[in-house]
C-alpha atoms as a PDB file:
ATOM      1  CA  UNK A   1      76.761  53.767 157.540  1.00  0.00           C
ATOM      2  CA  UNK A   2      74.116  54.518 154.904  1.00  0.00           C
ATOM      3  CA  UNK A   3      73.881  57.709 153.288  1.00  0.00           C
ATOM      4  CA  UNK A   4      70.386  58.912 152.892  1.00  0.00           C
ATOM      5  CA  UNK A   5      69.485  60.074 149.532  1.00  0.00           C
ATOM      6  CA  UNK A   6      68.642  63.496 150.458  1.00  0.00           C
ATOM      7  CA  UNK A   7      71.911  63.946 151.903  1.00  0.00           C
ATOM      8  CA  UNK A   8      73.619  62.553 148.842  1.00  0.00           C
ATOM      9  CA  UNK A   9      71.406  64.802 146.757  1.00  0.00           C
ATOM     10  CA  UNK A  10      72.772  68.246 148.899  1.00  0.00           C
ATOM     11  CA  UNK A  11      76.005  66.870 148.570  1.00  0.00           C
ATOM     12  CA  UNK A  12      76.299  66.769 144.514  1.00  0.00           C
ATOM     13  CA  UNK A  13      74.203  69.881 144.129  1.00  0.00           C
ATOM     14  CA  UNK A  14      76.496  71.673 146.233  1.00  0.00           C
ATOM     15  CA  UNK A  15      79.806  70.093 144.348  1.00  0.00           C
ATOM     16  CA  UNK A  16      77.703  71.272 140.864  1.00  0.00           C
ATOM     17  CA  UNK A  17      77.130  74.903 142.316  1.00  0.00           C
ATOM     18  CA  UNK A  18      81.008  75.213 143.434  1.00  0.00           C
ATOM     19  CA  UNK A  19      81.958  74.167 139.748  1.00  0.00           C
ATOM     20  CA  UNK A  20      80.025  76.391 138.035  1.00  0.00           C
ATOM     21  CA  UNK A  21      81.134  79.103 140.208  1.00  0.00           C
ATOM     22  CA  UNK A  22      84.834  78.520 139.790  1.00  0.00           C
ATOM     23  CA  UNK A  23      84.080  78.335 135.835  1.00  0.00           C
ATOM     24  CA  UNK A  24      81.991  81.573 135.730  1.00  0.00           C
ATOM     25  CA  UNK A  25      84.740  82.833 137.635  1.00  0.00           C
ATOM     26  CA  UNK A  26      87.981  82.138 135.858  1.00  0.00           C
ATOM     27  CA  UNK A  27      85.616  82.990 132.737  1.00  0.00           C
ATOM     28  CA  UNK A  28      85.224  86.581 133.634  1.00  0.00           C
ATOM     29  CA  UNK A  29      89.319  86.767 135.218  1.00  0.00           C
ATOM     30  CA  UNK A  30      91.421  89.214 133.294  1.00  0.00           C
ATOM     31  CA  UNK A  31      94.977  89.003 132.843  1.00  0.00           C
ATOM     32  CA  UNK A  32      96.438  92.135 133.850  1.00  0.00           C
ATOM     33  CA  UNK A  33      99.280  94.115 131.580  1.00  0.00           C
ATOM     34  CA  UNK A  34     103.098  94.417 133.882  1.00  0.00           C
ATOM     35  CA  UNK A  35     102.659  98.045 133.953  1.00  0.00           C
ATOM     36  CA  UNK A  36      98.761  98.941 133.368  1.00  0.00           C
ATOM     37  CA  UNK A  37      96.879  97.024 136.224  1.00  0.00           C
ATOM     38  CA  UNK A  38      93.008  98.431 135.926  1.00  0.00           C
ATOM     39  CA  UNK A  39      93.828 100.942 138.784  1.00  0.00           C
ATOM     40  CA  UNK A  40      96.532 102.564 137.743  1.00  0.00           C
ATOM     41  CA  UNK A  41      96.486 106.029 136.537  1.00  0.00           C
ATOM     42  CA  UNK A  42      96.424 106.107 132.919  1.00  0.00           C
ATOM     43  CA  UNK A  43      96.979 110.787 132.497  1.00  0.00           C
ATOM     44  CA  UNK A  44     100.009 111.060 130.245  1.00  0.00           C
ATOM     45  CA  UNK A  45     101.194 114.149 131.986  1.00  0.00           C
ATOM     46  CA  UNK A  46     101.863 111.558 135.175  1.00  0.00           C
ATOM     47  CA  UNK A  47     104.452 110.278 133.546  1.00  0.00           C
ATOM     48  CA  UNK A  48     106.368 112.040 131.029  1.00  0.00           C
ATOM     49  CA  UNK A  49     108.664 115.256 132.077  1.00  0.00           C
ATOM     50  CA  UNK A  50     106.767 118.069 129.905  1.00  0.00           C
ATOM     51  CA  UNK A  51     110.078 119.885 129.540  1.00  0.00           C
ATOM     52  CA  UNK A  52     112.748 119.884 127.378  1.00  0.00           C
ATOM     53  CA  UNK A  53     116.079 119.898 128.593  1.00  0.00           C
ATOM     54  CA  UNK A  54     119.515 118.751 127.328  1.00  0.00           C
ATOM     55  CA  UNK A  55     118.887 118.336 123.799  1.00  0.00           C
ATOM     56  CA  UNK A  56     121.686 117.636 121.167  1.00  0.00           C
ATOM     57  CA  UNK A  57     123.422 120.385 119.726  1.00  0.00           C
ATOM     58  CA  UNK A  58     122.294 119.702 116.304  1.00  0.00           C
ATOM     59  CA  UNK A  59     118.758 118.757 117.323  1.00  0.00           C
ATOM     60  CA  UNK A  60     116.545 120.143 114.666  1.00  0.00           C
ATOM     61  CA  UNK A  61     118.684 122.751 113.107  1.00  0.00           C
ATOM     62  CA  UNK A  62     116.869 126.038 112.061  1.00  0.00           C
ATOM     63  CA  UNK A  63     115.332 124.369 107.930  1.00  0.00           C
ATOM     64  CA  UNK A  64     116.089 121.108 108.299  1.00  0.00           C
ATOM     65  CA  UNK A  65     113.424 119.173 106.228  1.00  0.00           C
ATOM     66  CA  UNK A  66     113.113 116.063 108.027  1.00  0.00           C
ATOM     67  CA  UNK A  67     113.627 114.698 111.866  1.00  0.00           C
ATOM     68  CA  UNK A  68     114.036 111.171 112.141  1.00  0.00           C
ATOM     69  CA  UNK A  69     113.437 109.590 116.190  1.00  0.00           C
ATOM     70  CA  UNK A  70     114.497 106.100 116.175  1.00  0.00           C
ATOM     71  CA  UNK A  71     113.105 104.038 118.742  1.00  0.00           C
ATOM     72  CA  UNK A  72     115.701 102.337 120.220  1.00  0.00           C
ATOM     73  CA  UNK A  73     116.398 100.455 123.138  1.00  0.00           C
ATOM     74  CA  UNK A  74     118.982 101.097 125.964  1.00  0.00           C
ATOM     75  CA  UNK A  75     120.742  97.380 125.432  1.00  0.00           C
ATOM     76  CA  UNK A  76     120.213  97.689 121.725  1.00  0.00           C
ATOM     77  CA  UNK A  77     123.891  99.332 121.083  1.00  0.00           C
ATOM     78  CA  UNK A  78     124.766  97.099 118.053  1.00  0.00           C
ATOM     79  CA  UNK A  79     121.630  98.113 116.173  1.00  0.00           C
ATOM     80  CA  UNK A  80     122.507 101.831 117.011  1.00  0.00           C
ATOM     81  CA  UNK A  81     125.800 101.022 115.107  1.00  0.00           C
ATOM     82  CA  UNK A  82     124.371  99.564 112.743  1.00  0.00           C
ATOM     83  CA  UNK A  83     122.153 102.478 111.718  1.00  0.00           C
ATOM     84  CA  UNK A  84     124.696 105.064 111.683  1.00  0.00           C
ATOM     85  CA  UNK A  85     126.971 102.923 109.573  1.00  0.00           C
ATOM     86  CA  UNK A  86     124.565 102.418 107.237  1.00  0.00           C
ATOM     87  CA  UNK A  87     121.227 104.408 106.127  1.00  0.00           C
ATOM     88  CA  UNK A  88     121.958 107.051 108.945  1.00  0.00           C
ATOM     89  CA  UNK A  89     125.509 107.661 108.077  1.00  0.00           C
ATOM     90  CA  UNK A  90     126.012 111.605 108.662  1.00  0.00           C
ATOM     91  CA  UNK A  91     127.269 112.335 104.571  1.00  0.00           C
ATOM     92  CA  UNK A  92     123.721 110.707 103.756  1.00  0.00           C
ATOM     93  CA  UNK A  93     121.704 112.592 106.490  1.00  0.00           C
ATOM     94  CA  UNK A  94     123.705 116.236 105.263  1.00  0.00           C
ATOM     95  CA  UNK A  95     122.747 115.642 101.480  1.00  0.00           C
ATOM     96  CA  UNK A  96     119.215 115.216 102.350  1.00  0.00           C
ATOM     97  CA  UNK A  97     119.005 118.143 104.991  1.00  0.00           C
ATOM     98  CA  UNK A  98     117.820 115.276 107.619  1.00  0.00           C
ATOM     99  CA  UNK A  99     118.560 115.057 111.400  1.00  0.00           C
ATOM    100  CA  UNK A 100     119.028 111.331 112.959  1.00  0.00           C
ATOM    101  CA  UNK A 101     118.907 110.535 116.802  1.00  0.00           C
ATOM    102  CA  UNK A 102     117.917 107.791 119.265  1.00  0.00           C
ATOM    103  CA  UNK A 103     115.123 108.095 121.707  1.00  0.00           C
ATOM    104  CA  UNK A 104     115.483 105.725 124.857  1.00  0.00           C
ATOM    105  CA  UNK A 105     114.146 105.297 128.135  1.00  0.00           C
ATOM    106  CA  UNK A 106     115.725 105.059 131.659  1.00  0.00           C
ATOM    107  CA  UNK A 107     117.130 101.408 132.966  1.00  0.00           C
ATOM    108  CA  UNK A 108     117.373 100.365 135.892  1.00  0.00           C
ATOM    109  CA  UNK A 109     120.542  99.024 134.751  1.00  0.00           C
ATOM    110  CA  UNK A 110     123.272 101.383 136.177  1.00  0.00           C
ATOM    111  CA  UNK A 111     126.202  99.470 134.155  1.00  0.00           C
ATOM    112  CA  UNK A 112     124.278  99.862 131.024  1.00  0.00           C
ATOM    113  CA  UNK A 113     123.014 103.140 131.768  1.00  0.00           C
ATOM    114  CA  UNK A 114     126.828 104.228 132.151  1.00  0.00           C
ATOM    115  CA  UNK A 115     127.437 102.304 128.599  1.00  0.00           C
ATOM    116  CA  UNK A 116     124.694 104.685 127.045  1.00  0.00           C
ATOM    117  CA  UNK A 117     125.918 107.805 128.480  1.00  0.00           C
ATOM    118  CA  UNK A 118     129.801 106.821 126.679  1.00  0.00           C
ATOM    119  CA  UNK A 119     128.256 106.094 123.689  1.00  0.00           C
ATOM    120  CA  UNK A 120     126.019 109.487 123.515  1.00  0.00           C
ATOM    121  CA  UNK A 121     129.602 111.196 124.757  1.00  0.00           C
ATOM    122  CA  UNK A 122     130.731 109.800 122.150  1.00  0.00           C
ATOM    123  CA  UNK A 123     128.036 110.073 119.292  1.00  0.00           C
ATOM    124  CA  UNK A 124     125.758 112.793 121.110  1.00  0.00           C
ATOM    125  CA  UNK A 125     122.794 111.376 118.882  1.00  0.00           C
ATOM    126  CA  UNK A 126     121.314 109.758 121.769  1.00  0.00           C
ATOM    127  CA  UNK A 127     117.732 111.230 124.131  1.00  0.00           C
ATOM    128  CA  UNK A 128     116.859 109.496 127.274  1.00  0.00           C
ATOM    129  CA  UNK A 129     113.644 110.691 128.763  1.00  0.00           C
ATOM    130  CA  UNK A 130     112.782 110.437 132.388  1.00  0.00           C
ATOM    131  CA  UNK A 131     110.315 106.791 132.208  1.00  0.00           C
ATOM    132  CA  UNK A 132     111.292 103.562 132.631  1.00  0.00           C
ATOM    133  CA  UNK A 133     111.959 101.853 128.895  1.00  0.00           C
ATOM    134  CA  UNK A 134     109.781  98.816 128.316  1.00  0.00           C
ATOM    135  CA  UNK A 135     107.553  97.132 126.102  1.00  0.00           C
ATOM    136  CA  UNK A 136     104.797  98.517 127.900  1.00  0.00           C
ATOM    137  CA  UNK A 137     106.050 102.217 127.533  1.00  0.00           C
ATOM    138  CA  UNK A 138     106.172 102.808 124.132  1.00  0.00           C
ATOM    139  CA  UNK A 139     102.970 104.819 124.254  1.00  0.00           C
ATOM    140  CA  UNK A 140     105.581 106.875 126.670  1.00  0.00           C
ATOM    141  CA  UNK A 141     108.097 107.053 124.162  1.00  0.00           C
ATOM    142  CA  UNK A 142     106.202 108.002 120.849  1.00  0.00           C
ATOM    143  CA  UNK A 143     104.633 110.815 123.121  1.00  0.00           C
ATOM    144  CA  UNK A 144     108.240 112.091 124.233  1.00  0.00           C
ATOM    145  CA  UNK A 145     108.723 112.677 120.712  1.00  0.00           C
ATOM    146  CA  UNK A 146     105.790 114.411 120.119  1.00  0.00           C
ATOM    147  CA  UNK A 147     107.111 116.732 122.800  1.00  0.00           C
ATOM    148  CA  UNK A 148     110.525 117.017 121.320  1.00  0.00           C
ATOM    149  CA  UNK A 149     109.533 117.583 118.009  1.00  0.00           C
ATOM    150  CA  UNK A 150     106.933 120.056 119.256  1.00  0.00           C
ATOM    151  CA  UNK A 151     109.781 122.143 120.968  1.00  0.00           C
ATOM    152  CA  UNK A 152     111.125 124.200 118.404  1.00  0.00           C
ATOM    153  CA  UNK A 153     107.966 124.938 116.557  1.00  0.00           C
ATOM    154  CA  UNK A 154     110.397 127.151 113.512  1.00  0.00           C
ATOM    155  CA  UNK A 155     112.492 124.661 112.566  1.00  0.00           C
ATOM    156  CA  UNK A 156     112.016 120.592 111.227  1.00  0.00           C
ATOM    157  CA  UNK A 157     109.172 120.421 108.932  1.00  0.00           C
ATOM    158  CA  UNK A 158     108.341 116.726 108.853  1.00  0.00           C
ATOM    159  CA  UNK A 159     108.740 113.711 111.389  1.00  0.00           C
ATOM    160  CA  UNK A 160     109.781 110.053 110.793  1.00  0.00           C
ATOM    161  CA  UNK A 161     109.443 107.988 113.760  1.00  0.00           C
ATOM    162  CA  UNK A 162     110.779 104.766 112.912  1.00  0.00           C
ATOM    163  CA  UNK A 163     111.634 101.605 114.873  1.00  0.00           C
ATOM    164  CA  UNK A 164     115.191 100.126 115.058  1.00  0.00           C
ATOM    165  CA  UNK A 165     115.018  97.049 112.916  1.00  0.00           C
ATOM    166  CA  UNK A 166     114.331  99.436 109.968  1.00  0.00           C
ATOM    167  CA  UNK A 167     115.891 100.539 106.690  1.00  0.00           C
ATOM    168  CA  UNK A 168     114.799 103.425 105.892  1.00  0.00           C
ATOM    169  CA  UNK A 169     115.499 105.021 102.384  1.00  0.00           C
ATOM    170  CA  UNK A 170     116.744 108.404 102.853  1.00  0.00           C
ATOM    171  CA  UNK A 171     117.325 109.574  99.510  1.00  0.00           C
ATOM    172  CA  UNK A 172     114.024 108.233  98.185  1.00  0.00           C
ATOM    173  CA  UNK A 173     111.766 109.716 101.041  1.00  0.00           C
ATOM    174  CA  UNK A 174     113.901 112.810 101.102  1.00  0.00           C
ATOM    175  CA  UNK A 175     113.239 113.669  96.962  1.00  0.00           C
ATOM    176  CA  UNK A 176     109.309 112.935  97.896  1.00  0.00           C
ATOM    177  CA  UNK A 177     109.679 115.773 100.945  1.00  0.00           C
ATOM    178  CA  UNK A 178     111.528 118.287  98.989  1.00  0.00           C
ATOM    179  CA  UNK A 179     108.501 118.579  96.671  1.00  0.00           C
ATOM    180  CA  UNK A 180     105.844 119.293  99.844  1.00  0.00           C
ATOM    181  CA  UNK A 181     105.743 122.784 101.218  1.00  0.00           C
ATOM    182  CA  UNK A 182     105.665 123.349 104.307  1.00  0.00           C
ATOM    183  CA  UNK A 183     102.198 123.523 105.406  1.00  0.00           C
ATOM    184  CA  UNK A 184     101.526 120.577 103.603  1.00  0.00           C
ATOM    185  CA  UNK A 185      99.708 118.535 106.563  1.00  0.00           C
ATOM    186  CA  UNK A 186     100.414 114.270 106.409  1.00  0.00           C
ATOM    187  CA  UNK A 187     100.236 111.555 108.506  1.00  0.00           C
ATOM    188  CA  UNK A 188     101.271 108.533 106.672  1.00  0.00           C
ATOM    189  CA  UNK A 189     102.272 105.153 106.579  1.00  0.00           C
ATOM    190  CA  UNK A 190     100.708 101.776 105.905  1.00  0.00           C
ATOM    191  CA  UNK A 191      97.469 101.920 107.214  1.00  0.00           C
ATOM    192  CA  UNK A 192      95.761  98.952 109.334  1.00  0.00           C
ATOM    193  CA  UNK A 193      91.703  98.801 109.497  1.00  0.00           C
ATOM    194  CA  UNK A 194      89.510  96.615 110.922  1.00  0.00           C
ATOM    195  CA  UNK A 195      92.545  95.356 113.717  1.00  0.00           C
ATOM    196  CA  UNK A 196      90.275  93.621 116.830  1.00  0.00           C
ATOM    197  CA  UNK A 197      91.225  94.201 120.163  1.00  0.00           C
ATOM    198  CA  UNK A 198      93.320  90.719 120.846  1.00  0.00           C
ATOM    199  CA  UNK A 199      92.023  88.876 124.128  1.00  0.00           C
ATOM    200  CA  UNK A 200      94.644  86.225 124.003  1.00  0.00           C
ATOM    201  CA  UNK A 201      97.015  86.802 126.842  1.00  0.00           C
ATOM    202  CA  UNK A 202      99.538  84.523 124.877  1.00  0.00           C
ATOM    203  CA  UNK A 203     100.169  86.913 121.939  1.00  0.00           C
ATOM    204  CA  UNK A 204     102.086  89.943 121.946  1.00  0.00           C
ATOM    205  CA  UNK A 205      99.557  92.707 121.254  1.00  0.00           C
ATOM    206  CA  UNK A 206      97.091  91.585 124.362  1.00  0.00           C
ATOM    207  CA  UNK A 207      95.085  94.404 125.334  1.00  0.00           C
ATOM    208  CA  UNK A 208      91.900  93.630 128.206  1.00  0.00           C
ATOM    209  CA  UNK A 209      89.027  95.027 128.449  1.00  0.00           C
ATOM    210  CA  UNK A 210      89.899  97.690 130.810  1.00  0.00           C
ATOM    211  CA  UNK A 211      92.657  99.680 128.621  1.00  0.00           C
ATOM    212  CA  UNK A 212      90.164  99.503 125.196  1.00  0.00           C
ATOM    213  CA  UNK A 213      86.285  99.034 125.422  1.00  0.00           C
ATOM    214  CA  UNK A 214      85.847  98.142 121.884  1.00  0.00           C
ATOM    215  CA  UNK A 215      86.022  95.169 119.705  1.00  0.00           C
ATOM    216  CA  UNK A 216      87.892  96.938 116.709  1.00  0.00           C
ATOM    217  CA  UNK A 217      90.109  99.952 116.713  1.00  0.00           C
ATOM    218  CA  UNK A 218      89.785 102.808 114.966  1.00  0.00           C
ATOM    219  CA  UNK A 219      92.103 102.940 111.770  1.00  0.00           C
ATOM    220  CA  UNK A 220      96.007 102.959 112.803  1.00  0.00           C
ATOM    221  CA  UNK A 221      99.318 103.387 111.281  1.00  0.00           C
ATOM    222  CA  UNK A 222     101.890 100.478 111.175  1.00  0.00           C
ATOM    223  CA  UNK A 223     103.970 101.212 114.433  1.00  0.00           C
ATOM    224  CA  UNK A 224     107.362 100.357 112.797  1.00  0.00           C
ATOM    225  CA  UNK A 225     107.605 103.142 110.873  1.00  0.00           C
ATOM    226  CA  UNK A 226     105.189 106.695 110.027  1.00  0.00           C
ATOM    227  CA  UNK A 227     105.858 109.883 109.040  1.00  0.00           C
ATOM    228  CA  UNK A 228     103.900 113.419 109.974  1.00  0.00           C
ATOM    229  CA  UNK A 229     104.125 117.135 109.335  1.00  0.00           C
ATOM    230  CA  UNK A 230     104.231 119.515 112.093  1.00  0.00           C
ATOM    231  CA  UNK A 231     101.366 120.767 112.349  1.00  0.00           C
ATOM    232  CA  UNK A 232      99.632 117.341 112.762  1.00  0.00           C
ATOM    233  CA  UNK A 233     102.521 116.120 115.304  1.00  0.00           C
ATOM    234  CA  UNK A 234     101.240 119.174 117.136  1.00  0.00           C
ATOM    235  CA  UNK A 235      97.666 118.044 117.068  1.00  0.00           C
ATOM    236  CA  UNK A 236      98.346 115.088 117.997  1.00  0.00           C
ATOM    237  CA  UNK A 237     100.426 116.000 121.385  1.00  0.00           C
ATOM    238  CA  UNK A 238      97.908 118.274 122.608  1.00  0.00           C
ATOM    239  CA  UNK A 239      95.002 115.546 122.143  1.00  0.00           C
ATOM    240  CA  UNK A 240      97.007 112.581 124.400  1.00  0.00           C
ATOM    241  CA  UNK A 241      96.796 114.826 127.364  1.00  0.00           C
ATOM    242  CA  UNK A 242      92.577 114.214 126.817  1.00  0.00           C
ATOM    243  CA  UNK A 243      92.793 110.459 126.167  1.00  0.00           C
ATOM    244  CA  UNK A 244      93.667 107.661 128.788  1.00  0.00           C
ATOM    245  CA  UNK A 245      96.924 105.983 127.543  1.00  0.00           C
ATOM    246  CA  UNK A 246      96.777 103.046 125.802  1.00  0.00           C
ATOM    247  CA  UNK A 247      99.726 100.955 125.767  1.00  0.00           C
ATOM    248  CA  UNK A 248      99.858  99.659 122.103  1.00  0.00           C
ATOM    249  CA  UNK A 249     101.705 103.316 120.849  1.00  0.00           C
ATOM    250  CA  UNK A 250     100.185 103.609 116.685  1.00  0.00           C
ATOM    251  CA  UNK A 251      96.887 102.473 117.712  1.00  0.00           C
ATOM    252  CA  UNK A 252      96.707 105.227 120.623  1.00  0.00           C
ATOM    253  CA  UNK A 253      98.848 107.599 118.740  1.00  0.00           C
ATOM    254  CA  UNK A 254      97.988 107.106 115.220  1.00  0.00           C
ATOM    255  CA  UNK A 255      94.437 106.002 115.717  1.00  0.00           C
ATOM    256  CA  UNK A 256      92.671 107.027 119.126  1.00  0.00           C
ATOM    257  CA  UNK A 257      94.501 110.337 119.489  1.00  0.00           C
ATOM    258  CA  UNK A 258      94.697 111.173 115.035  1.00  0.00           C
ATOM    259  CA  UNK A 259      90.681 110.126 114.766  1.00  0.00           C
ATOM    260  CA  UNK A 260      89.852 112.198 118.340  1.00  0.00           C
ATOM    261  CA  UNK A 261      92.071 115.041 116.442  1.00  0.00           C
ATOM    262  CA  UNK A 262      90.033 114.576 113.129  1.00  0.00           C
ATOM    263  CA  UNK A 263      93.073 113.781 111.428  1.00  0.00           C
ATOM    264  CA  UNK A 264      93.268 111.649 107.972  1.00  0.00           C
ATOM    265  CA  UNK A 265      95.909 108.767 107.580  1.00  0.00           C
ATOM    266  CA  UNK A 266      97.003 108.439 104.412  1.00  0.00           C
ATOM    267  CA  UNK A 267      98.409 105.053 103.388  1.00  0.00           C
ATOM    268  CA  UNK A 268     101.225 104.416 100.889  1.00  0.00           C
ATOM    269  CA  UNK A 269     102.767 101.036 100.085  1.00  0.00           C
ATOM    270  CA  UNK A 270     106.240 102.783  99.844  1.00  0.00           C
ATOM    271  CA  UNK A 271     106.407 102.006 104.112  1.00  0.00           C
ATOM    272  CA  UNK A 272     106.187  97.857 104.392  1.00  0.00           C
ATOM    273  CA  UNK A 273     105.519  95.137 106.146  1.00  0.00           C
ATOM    274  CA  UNK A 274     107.710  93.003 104.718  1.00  0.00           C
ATOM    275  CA  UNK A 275     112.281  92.620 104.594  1.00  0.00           C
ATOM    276  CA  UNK A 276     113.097  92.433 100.454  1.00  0.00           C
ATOM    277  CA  UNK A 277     110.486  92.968  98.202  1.00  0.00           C
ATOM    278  CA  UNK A 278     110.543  90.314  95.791  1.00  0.00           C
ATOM    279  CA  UNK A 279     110.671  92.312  92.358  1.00  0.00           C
ATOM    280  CA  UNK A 280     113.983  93.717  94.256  1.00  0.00           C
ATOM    281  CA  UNK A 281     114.790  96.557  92.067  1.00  0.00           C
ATOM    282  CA  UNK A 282     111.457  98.273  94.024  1.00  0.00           C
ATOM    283  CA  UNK A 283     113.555  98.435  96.686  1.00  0.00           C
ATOM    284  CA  UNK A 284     115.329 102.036  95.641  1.00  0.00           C
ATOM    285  CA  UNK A 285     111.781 103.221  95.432  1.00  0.00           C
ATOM    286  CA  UNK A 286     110.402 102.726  98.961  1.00  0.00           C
ATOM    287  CA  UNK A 287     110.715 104.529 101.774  1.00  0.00           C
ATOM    288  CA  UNK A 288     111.299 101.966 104.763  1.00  0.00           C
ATOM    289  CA  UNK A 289     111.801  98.190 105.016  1.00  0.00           C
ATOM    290  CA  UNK A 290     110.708  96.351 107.733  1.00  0.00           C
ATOM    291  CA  UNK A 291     112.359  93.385 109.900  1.00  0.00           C
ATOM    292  CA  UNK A 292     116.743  93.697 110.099  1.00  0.00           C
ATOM    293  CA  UNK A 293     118.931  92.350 112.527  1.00  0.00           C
ATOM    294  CA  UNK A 294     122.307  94.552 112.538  1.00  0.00           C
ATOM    295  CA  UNK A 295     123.610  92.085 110.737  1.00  0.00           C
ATOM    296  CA  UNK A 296     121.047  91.866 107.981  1.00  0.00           C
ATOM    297  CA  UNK A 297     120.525  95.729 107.977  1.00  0.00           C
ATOM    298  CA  UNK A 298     124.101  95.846 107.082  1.00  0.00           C
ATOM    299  CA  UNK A 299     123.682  93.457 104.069  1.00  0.00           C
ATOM    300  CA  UNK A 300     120.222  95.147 102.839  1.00  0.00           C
ATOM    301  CA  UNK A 301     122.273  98.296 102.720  1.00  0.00           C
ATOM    302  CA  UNK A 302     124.952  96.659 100.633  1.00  0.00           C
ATOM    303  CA  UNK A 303     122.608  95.697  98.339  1.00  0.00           C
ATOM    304  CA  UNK A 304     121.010  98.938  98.056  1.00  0.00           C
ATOM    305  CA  UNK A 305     123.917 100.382  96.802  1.00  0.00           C
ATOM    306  CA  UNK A 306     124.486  97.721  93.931  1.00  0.00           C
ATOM    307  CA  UNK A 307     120.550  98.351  93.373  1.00  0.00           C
ATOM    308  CA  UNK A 308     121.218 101.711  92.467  1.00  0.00           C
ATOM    309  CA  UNK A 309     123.448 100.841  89.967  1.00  0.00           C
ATOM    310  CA  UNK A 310     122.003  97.838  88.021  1.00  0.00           C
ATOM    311  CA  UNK A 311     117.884  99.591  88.386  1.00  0.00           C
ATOM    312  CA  UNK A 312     119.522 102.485  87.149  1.00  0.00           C
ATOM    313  CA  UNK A 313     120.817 100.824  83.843  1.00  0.00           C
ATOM    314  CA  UNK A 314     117.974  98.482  83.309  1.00  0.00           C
ATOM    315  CA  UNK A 315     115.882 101.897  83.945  1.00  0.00           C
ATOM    316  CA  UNK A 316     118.184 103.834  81.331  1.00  0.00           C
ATOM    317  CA  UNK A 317     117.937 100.836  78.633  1.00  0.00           C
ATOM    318  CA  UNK A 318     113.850 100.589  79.064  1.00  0.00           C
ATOM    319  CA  UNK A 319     114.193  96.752  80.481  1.00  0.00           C
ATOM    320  CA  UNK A 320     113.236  98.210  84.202  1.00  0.00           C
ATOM    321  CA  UNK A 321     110.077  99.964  84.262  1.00  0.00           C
ATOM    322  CA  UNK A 322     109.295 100.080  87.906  1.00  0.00           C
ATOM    323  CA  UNK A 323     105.604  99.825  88.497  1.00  0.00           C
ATOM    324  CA  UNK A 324     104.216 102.599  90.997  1.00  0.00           C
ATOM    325  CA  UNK A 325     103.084 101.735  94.523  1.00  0.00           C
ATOM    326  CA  UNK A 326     100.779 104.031  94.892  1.00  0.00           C
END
């Protein structure tokens, strides 16, 4: 049977139509996040328990100078132990009138969930708050702690959140904070600009249109590790009940909510983005060091001590004149 040409003509123009279709179609799909489909109700107060309950005995004890909140996971036990046998050991904490504790969410996980609860029993240096903990929660978590540090409002001066691959560098940061009074106002850290909004679903920090407008977000602090005063921390936790969440936590935190808050970052190259600094005698200047299994953090730590001793000689005999970050 012949096919007439105006048949065969329908036929392919039809076939073109349905391609372009399907192309203008899968251009314009968005990947949705796990836990932020485009309908689901972004309010912070949905999901985090504004009260505090249940808080360690020794949380923020009446002048302590600085709070540290690690960010820490509920299966992440061995890094826990890591920290507290290392740069969060309680003689180091003491000297430098610091406070050190865990912030986790829920699993749903009851055999791990029991594991945490013996190891708080046993440490009680361990929060849980009431969401789930995930990936796409930490703009849950560094809110919780905005709460908690909020709570006693008389008390810690200064807040370190900090994630729990980091070595942080008590004694350094802690000389730096006994010098600042306390209604010095900071919010600092290393400080990201021009950071575009990432449309690759493949890469970690995805964000679609529908959580973040823009092409480029506002100015933000590293997330692995920042530091505030208390009177910003409480700016900051009244402005994310005004501000859909945003699940990428120091852009929303540290840029959406501090720029909606008119709050300044101030960057310092003494919080990094990288493990060992090469010139490695600058490493009993900073104030946190990025990237550690517990393993390595137990290692850095070793060497920090021998660092101490060796800087401090070559600094004595003029052959170590460390060169100021900032």
């Amino acid at each position: 049977m012949r096919v007439r040409p105006l048949h065969f003509f329908a036929f392919i123009l039809a076939t073109a139509t349905l391609h372009v279709y399907i192309l203008l179609h899968h251009s314009h799909a968005v990947t949705e996040l796990p836990d932020w489909s485009p309908n689901t109700l972004r309010n912070i107060a949905y999901y985090i328990d504004l009260h505090v309950e249940n808080l360690p005995l020794r949380f923020c004890q009446y002048n302590t100078t600085l709070l540290i909140l690690v960010h820490s996971r509920p299966s992440s036990r061995s890094a826990r132990q890591a920290i507290r046998a290392t740069w969060g050991n309680s003689t180091l904490l003491t000297i430098h009138n610091t406070s050190l504790f865990f912030l986790l969410g829920q699993t749903r996980n009851s055999s791990l969930a029991e594991d945490v609860a013996a190891e708080n029993a046993h440490h009680g240096d361990i929060i849980v708050e009431s969401f789930v903990d995930s990936y796409s929660n930490l703009t849950l978590k560094s809110v919780s702690m905005l709460k908690l540090f909020s709570h006693e409002p008389n008390h810690c001066r200064f807040l370190l959140k900090v994630d729990e691959d980091i070595f942080v560098n008590v004694e350094s940061l802690g000389k730096w904070l006994a010098s600042k009074s306390s209604t010095t106002s900071v919010l600092l850290g290393r400080v990201i600009k021009g950071e575009r909004r990432q449309n690759d679903v493949r890469e970690r920090w995805y964000a679609p249109k529908y959580m973040f407008l823009g092409h480029t977000y506002p100015d933000f602090l590293a997330g692995p590790a920042y530091l505030m005063s208390r009177g910003v921390a409480q700016k900051l936790y009244r402005v994310v009940f005004t501000v859909p969440i945003f699940h990428l936590e120091d852009v929303f935190l540290t840029g959406i909510c501090a720029r909606k808050a008119n709050i300044s970052l101030t960057s310092s190259k003494y919080f990094t983005d990288y493990s060992i600094p090469h010139k490695k005698c600058l490493l009993i200047e900073l104030y946190t060091v990025h990237s550690f299994t517990p393993k390595k953090l137990l290692e850095v730590h070793t060497l920090y001590q021998r660092l101490k001793l060796t800087c401090y000689k070559l600094r004595k005999n003029n052959r170590f004149l460390p060169k100021r970050l900032n």
